[in-house]
Protein backbone atom coordinates (compact mmCIF):
# COMPACT_ATOMS: atom_id res chain seq x y z
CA UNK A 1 0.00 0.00 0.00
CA UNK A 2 1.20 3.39 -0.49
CA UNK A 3 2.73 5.38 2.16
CA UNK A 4 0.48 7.99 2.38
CA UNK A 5 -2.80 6.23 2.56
CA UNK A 6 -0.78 4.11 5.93
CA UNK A 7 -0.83 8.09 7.07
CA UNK A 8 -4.14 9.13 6.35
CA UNK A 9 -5.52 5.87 8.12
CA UNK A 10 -3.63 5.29 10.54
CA UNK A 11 -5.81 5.75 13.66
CA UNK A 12 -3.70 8.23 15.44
CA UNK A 13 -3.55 10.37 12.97
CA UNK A 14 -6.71 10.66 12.08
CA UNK A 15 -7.88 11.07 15.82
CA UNK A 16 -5.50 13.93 15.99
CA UNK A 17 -7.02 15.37 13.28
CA UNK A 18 -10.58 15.22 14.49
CA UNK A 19 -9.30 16.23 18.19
CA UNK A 20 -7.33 19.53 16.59
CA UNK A 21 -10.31 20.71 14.27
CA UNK A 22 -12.24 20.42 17.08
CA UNK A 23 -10.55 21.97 19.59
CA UNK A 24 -9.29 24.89 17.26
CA UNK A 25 -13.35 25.42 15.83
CA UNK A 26 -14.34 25.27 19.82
CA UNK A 27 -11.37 28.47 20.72
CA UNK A 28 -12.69 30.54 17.84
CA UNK A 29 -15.60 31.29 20.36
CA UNK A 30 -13.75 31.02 23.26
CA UNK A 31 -12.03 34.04 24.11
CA UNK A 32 -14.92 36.08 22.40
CA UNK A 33 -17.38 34.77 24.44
CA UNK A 34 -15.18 35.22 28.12
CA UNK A 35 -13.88 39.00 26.86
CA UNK A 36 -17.09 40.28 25.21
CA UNK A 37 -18.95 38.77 28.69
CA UNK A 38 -16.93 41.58 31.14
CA UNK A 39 -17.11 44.55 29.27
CA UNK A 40 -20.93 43.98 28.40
CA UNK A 41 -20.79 43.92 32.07
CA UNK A 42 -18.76 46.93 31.89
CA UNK A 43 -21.37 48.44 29.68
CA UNK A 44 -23.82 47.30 31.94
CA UNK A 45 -22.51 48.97 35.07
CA UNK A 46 -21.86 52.40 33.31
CA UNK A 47 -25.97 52.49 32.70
CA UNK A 48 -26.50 51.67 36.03
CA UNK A 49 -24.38 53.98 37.46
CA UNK A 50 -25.37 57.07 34.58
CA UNK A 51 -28.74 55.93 33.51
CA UNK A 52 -27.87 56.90 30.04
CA UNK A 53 -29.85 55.19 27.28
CA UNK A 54 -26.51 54.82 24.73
CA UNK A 55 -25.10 52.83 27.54
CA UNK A 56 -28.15 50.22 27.47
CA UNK A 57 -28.43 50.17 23.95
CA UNK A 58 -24.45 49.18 23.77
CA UNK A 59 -25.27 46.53 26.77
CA UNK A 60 -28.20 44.84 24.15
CA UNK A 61 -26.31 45.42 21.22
CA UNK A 62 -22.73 43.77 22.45
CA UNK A 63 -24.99 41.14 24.56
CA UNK A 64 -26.82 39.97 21.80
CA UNK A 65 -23.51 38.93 20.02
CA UNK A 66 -22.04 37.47 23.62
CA UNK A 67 -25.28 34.96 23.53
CA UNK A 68 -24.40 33.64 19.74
CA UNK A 69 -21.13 32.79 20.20
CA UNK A 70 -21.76 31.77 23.81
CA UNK A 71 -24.36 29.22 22.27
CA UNK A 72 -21.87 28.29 19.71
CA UNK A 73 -19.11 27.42 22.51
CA UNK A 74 -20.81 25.61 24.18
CA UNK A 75 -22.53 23.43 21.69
CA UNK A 76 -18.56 22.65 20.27
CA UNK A 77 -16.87 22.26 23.49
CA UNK A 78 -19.25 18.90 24.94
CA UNK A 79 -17.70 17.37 21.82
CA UNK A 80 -14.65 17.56 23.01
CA UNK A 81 -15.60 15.74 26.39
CA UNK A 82 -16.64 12.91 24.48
CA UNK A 83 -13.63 12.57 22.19
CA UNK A 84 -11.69 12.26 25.42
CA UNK A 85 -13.89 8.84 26.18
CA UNK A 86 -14.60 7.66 22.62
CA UNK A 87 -11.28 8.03 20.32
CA UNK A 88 -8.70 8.86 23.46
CA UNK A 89 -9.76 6.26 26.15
CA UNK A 90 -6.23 4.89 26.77
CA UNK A 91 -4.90 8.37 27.28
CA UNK A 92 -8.29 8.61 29.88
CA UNK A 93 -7.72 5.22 31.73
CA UNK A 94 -4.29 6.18 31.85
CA UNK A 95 -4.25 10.10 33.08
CA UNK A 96 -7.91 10.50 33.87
CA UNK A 97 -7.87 10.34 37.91
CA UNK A 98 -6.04 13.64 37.49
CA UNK A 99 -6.93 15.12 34.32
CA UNK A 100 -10.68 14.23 34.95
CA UNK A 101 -10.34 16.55 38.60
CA UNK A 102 -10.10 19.97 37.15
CA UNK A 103 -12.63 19.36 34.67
CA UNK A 104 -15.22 18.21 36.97
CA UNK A 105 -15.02 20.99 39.05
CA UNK A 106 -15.78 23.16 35.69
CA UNK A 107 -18.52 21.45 34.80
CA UNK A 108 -19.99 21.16 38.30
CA UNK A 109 -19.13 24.87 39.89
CA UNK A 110 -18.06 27.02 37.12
CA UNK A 111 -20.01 26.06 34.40
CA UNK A 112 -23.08 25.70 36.62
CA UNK A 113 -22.34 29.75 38.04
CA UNK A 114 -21.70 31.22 34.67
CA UNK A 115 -24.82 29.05 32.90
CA UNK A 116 -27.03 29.45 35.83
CA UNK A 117 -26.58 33.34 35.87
CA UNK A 118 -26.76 34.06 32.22
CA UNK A 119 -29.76 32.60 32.08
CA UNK A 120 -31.11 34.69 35.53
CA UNK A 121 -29.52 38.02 33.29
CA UNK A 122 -31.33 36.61 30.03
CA UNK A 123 -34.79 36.43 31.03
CA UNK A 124 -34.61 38.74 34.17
CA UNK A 125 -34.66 42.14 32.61
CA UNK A 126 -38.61 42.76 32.87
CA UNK A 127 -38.15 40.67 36.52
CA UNK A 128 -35.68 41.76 38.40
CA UNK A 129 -34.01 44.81 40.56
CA UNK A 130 -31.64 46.71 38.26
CA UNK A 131 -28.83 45.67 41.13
CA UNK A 132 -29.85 42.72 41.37
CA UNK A 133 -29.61 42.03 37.27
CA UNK A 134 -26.08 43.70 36.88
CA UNK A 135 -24.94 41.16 39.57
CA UNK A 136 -26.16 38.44 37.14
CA UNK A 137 -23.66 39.32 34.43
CA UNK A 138 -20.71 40.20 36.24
CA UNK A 139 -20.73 36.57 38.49
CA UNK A 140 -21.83 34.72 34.99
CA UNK A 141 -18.45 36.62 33.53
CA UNK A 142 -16.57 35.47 36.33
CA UNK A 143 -17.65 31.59 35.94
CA UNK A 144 -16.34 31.96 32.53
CA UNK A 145 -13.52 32.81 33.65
CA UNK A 146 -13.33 29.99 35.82
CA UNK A 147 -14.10 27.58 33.74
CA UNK A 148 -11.12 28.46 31.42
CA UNK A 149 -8.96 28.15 34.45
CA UNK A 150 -9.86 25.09 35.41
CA UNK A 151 -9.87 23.55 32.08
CA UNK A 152 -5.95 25.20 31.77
CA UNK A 153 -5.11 23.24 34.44
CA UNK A 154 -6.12 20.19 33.25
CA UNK A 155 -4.18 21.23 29.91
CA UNK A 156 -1.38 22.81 31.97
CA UNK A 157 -1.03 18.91 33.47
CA UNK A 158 -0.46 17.54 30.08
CA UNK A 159 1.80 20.64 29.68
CA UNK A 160 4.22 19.93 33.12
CA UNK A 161 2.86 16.99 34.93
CA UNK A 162 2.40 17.49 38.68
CA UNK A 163 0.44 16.10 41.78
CA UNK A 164 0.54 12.27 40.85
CA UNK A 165 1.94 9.46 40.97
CA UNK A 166 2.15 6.35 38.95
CA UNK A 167 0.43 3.22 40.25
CA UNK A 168 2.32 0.11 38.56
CA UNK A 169 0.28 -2.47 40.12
CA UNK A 170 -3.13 -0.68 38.10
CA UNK A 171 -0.90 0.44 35.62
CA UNK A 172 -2.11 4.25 35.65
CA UNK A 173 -1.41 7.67 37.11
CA UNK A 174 -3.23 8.33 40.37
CA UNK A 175 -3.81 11.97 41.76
CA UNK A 176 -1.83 12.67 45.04
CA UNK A 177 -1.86 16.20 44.96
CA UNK A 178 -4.72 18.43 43.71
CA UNK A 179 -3.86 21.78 45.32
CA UNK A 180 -0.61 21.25 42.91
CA UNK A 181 -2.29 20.68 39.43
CA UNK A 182 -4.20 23.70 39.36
CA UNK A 183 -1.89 26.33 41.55
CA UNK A 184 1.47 25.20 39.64
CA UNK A 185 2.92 28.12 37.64
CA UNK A 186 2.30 26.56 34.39
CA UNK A 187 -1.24 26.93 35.10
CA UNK A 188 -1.47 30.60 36.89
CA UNK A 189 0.76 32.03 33.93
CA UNK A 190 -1.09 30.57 31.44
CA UNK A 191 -4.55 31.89 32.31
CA UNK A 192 -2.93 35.18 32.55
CA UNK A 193 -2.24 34.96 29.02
CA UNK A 194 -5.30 33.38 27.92
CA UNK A 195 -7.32 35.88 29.46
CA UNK A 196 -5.83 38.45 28.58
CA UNK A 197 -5.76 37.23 24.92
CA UNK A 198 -9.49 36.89 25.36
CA UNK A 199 -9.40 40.88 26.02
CA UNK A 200 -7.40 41.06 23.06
CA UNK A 201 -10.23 39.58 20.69
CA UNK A 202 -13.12 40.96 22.70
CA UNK A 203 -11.49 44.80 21.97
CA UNK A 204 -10.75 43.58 18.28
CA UNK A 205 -14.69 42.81 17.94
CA UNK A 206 -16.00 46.07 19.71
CA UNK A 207 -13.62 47.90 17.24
CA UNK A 208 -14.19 46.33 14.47
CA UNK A 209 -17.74 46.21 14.71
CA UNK A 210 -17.95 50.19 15.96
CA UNK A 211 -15.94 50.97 12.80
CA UNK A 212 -18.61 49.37 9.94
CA UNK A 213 -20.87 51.82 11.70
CA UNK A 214 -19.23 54.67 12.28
CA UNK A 215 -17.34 55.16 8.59
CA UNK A 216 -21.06 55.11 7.65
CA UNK A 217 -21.76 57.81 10.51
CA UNK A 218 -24.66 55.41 11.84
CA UNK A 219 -25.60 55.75 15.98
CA UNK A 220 -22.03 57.50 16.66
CA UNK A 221 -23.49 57.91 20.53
CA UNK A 222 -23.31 54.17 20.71
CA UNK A 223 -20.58 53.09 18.92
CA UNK A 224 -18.45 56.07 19.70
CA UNK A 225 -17.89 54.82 23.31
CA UNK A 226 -17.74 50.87 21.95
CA UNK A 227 -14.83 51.92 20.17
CA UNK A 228 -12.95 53.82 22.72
CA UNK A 229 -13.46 50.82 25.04
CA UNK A 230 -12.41 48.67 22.44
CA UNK A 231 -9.11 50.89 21.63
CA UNK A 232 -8.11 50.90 25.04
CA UNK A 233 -9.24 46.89 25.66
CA UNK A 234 -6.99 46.17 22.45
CA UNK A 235 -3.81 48.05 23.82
CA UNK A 236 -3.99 47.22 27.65
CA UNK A 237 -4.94 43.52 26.42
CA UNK A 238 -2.20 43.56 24.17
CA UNK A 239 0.66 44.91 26.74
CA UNK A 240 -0.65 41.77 29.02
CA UNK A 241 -0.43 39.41 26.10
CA UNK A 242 3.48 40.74 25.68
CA UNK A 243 3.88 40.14 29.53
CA UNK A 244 2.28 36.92 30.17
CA UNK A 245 3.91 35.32 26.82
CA UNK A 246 7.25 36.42 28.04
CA UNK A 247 6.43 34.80 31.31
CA UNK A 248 5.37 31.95 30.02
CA UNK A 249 8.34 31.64 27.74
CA UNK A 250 10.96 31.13 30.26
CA UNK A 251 8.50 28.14 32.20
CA UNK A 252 8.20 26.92 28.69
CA UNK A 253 11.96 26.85 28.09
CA UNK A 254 12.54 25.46 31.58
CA UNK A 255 10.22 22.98 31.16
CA UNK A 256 9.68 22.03 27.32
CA UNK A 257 12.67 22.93 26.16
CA UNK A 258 12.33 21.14 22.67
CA UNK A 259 9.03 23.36 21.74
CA UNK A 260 10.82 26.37 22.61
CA UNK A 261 14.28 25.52 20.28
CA UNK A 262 11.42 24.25 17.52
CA UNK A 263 9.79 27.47 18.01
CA UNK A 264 13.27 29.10 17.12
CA UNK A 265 14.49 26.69 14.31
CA UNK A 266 17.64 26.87 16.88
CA UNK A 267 19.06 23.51 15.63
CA UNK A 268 22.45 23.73 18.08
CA UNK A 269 23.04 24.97 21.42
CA UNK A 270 24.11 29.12 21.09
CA UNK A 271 25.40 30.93 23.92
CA UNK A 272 24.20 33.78 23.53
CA UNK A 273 21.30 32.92 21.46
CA UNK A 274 20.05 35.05 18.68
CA UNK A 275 15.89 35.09 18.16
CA UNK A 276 15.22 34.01 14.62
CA UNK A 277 12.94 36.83 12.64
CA UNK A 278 13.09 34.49 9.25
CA UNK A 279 14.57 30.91 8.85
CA UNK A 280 14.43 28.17 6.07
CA UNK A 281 16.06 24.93 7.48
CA UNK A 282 16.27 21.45 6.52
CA UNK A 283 15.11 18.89 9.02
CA UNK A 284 17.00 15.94 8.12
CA UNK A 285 20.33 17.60 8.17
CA UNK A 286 19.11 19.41 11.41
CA UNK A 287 20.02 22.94 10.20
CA UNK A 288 19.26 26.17 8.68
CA UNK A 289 19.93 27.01 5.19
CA UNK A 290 18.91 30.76 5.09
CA UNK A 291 18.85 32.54 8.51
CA UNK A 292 17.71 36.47 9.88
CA UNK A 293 18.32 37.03 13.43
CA UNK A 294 18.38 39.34 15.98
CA UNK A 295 21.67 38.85 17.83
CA UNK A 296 21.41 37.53 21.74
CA UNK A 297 17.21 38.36 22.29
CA UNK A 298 16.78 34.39 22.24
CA UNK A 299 19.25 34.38 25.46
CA UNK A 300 17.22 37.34 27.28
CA UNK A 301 13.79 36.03 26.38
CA UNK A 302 15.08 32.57 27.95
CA UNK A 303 16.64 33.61 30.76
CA UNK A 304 16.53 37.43 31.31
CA UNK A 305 19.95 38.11 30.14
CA UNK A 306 22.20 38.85 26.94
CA UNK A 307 24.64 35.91 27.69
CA UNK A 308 23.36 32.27 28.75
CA UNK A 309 23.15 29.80 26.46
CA UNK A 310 20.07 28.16 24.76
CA UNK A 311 19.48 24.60 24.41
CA UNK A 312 19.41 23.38 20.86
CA UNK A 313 16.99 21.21 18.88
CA UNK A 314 19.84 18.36 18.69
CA UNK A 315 21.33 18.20 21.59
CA UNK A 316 17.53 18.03 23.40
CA UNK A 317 16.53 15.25 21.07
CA UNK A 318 19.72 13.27 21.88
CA UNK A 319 19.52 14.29 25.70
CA UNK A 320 15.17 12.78 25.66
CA UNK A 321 17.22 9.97 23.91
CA UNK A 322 19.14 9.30 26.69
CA UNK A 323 16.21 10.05 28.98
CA UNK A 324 13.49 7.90 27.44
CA UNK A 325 15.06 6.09 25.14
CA UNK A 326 15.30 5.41 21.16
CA UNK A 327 13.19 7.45 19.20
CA UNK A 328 12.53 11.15 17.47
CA UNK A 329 11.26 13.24 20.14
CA UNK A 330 11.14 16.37 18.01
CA UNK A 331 8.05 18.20 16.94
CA UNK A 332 7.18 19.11 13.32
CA UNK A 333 9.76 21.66 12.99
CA UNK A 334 7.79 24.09 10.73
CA UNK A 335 4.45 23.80 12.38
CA UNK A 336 6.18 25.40 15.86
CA UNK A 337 8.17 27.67 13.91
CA UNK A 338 5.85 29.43 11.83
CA UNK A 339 2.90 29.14 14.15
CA UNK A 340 4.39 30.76 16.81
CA UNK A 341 5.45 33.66 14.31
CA UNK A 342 1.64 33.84 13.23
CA UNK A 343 0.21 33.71 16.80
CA UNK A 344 2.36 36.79 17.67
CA UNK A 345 2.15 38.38 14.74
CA UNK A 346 -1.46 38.48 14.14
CA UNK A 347 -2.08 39.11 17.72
CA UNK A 348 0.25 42.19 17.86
CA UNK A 349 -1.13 43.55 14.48
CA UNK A 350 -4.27 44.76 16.70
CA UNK A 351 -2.33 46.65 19.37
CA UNK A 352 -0.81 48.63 16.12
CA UNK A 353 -4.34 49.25 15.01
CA UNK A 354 -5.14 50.55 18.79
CA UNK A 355 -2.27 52.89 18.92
CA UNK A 356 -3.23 54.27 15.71
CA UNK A 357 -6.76 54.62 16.85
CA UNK A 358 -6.53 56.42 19.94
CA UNK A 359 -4.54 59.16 18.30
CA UNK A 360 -6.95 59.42 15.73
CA UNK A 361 -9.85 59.57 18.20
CA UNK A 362 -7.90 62.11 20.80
CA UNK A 363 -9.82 64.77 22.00
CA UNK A 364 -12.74 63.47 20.81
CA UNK A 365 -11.90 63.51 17.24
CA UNK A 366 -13.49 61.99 14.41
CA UNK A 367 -10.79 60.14 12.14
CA UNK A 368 -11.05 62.06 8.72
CA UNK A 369 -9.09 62.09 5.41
CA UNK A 370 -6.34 59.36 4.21
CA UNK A 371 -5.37 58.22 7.72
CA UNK A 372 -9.11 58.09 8.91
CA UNK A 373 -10.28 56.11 5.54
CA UNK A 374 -6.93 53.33 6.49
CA UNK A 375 -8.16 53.58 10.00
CA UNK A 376 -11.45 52.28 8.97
CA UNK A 377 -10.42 49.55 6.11
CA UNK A 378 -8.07 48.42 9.25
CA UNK A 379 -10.44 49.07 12.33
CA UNK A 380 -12.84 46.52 10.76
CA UNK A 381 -10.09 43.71 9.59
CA UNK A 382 -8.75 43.36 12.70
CA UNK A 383 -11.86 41.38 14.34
CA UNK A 384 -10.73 38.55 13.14
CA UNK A 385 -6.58 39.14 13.87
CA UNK A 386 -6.48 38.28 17.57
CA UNK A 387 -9.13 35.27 17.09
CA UNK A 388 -6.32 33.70 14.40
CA UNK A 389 -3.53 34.72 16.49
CA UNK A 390 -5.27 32.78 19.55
CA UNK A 391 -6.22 29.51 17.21
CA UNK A 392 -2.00 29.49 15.88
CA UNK A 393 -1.48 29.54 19.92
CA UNK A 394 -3.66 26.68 20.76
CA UNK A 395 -1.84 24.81 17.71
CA UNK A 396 1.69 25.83 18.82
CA UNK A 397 0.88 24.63 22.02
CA UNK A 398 -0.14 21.17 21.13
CA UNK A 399 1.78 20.35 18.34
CA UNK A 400 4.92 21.77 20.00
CA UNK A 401 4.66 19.47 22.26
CA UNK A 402 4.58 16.24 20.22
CA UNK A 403 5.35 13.49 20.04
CA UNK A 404 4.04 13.33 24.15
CA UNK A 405 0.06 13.67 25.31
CA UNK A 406 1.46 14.25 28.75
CA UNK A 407 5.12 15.41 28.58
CA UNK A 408 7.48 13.21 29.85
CA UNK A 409 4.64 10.71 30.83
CA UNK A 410 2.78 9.44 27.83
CA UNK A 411 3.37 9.83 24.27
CA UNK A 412 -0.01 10.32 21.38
CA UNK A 413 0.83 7.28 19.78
CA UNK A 414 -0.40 5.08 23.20
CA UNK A 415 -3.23 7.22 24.12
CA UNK A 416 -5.35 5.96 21.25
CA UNK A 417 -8.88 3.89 21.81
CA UNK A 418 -7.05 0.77 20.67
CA UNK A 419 -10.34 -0.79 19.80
CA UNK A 420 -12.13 2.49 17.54
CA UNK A 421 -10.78 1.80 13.76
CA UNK A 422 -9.14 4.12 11.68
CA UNK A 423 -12.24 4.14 9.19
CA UNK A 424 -14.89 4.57 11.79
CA UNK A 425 -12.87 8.05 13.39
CA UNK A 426 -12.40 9.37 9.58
CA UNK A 427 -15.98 8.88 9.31
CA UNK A 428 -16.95 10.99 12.03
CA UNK A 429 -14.11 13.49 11.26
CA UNK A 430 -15.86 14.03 7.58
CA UNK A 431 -19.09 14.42 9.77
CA UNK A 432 -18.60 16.75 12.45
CA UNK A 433 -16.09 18.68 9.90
CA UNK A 434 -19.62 19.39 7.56
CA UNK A 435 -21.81 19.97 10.89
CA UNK A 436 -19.17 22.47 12.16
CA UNK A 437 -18.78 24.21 8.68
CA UNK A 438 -23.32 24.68 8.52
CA UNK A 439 -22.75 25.76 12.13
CA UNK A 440 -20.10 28.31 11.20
CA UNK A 441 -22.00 29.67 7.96
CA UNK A 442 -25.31 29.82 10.66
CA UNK A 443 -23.04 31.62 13.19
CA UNK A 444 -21.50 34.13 10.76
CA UNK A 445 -25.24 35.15 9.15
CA UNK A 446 -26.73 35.60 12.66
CA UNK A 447 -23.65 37.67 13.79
CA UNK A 448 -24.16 39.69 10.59
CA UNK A 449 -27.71 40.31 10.68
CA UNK A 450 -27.06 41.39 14.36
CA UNK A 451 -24.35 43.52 13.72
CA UNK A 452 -26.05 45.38 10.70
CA UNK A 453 -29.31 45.74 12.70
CA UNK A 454 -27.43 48.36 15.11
CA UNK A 455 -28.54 49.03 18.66
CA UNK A 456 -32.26 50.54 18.78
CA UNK A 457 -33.46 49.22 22.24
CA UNK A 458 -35.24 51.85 24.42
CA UNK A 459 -34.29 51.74 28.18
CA UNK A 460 -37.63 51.01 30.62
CA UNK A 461 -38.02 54.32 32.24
CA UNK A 462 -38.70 52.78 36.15
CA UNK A 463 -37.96 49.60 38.14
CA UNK A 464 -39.33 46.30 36.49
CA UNK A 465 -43.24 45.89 36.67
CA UNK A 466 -45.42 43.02 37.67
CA UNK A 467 -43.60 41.06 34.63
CA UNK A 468 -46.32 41.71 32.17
CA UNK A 469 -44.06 42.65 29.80
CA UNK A 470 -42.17 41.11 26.86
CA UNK A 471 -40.79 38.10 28.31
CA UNK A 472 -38.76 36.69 25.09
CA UNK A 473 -34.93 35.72 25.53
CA UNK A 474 -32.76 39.41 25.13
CA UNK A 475 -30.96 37.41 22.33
CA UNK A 476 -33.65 38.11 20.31
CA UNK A 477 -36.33 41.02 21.51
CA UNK A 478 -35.62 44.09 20.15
């Protein structure tokens, strides 16, 4: 048989195929849904506190969208759950006592806070004390929070493996210490970047959105403040992003060193390191053939200084030799490289877009002539540059770690369901890959007819009534 059919069905493969469009699909709604949920709290609060009608009309408008991809979220992520069961069971019987912990505790306190209050904030407008409803969003923002926090942990285990210990006599990895999978550093520092990615895309949205209606000078005294609030949420965002990635850099080198050298196409060990801007390499002669670099950054975004060396690509591979024995334990060289390139530089393309638009906007300007018309054509593209930035670092992160499902503890290639054939995963691949794409085409023509629809709600003039009034969900009363 050919080669590359073995490839295409071997059953590893192809569950790693149907895990990853999954789990990329499911984070395209992610980090909308958890940023856009505080600052329509945000919006929220500042009609509370003002009473000013543009302030509840934002709050609908920016809610409305929160609820569709909040809905679309949620439907994608139970997928995943069952994956874990159905095409990964080895990897569950194996890991599950402690990967299984942290995502209980989502689904049984977080996700029950955030889903329980959304749904108290969705139908309690008419119904309940203005106080009362603002709480509702701002603790249903907080459980998504949560939830992503607990569900890094769980992914921050398979990241750096802590809290266990291996049982020989059951022949799996028993938790021992809780408190330690979801405090451990991998996990604090890398909910401080997700979130504050999630910012990043949430800002990206409010100023994209705010600029398709403003060029066309539609409802300025709503979208006015959107996009201010999204300028600002794009460049403070963006600032954490910077911070938290270089944070979580250095764990990454001190703990994964191979994904970090990948990341840098840094084939030998360089003391001081350059950081690679642009590298073509060969893979089975383990070097580069055309190189641009930036003399000793690699060194000081490793280890905070100009001078210490950096591990290279070969001598880690030969070093996991030595460790774990025979075998290639390097990643797919130009998947890490490039993606992390992509997930930084279409992240940081938005804070360039926020500087630009808060000088534009000083003083309460309008943007106007040539730099107001490439403000606009750029305001609107960048809704989608933090959201593609965010999916290339979910795929850095997982494919840079190959070829281990728990580093250092289990590799993919035994984590399989040894008894779900190749055929029968592809078969649900083609499946849920069609579902996802009618789901996606649904999601985009909602969002759109939302979006061009503006804000129009009226704010009730006095405290809710006897509850007489409309009573449909907010996602779709007008």
């Amino acid at each position: 048989m050919h080669p590359t059919v073995n490839i295409a069905m071997d059953p590893v493969t192809v569950a790693r195929w149907q895990f990853g469009i999954t789990t990329v699909y499911h984070f395209l709604f992610v980090p909308l849904t958890i940023g856009t949920s505080f600052l329509v709290a945000g919006f929220q609060t500042a009609w509370y506190r003002t009473g000013k009608a543009e302030y509840y009309r934002a709050t609908k408008f920016w809610g409305r969208l929160f609820l569709i991809n909040f809905a679309l979220g949620l439907v994608t992520g139970l997928v995943q759950e069952f994956q874990f069961g159905m095409n990964w069971s080895e990897y569950s019987r194996f890991v599950g006592d402690i990967f299984g912990s942290p995502l209980a505790i989502e689904a049984l306190l977080a996700f029950f806070l955030e889903s329980t209050f959304l749904g108290l904030w969705i139908f309690g407008w008419d119904r309940l004390p203005r106080g009362a409803h603002l709480a509702c969003i701002w603790l249903a923002a907080v459980g998504t929070a949560a939830s992503a926090y607990f569900i890094l942990a769980a992914n921050s285990f398979m990241q750096h493996p802590v809290g266990y210990e291996v049982n020989a006599l059951k022949g799996r990895a028993e938790l021992t210490d809780f408190w330690a999978v979801i405090t451990q550093k991998t996990t604090v520092i890398t909910f401080f970047h997700v979130l504050t990615a999630c910012f990043l895309c949430a800002g990206a949205a409010l100023v994209g959105i705010a600029c398709f209606h403003l060029r066309k000078q539609r409802q300025p005294e709503v979208f006015r403040p959107s996009l201010k609030v999204g300028l600002w949420a794009l460049l403070i965002a963006g600032v954490g992003v910077a911070v938290s990635g270089d944070m979580q850099g250095k764990v990454m080198f001190e703990q994964q060193p191979m994904k970090m050298a990948s990341a840098e196409a840094l084939w030998d060990t360089q003391g001081p390191a350059p950081f690679s801007v642009f590298a073509i390499g060969d893979v089975e002669k383990g070097r580069n053939s055309v190189e641009i670099e930036i003399p000793r950054l690699l060194s000081f975004l490793a280890h905070g200084n100009f001078h210490d060396p950096v591990t290279g690509i070969n001598q880690t591979n030969a070093a996991q030799q030595a460790r774990f024995g025979p075998g290639d334990y390097r990643p797919w060289i130009p998947m890490a490289y490039w993606s992390f390139r992509w997930m930084i530089g279409f992240g940081m393309f938005s804070v360039l877009v926020a500087l630009f638009g808060l000088w534009l906007t000083r003083g309460r300007r309008t943007p106007g002539g040539a730099w107001g018309r490439w403000f606009w054509r750029f305001g609107l593209w960048t809704v989608v540059f933090p959201v593609i930035g965010a999916a290339w670092g979910w795929i850095f992160t997982e494919t840079g770690r190959q070829p281990w499902i728990v580093y250092g503890l289990m590799r993919t290639r035994l984590g399989v369901s040894a008894a779900v054939p190749a055929g029968r995963v592809l078969t649900s691949l083609l499946l849920f890959t069609a579902l996802y794409a009618v789901l996606a085409v649904a999601e985009v023509a909602l969002t759109v007819k939302y979006v061009r629809g503006g804000a129009h709600d009226t704010p009730p003039s006095a405290e809710p009534d006897s509850g007489d009034g409309d009573d449909r969900p907010m996602a779709f009363a007008y």
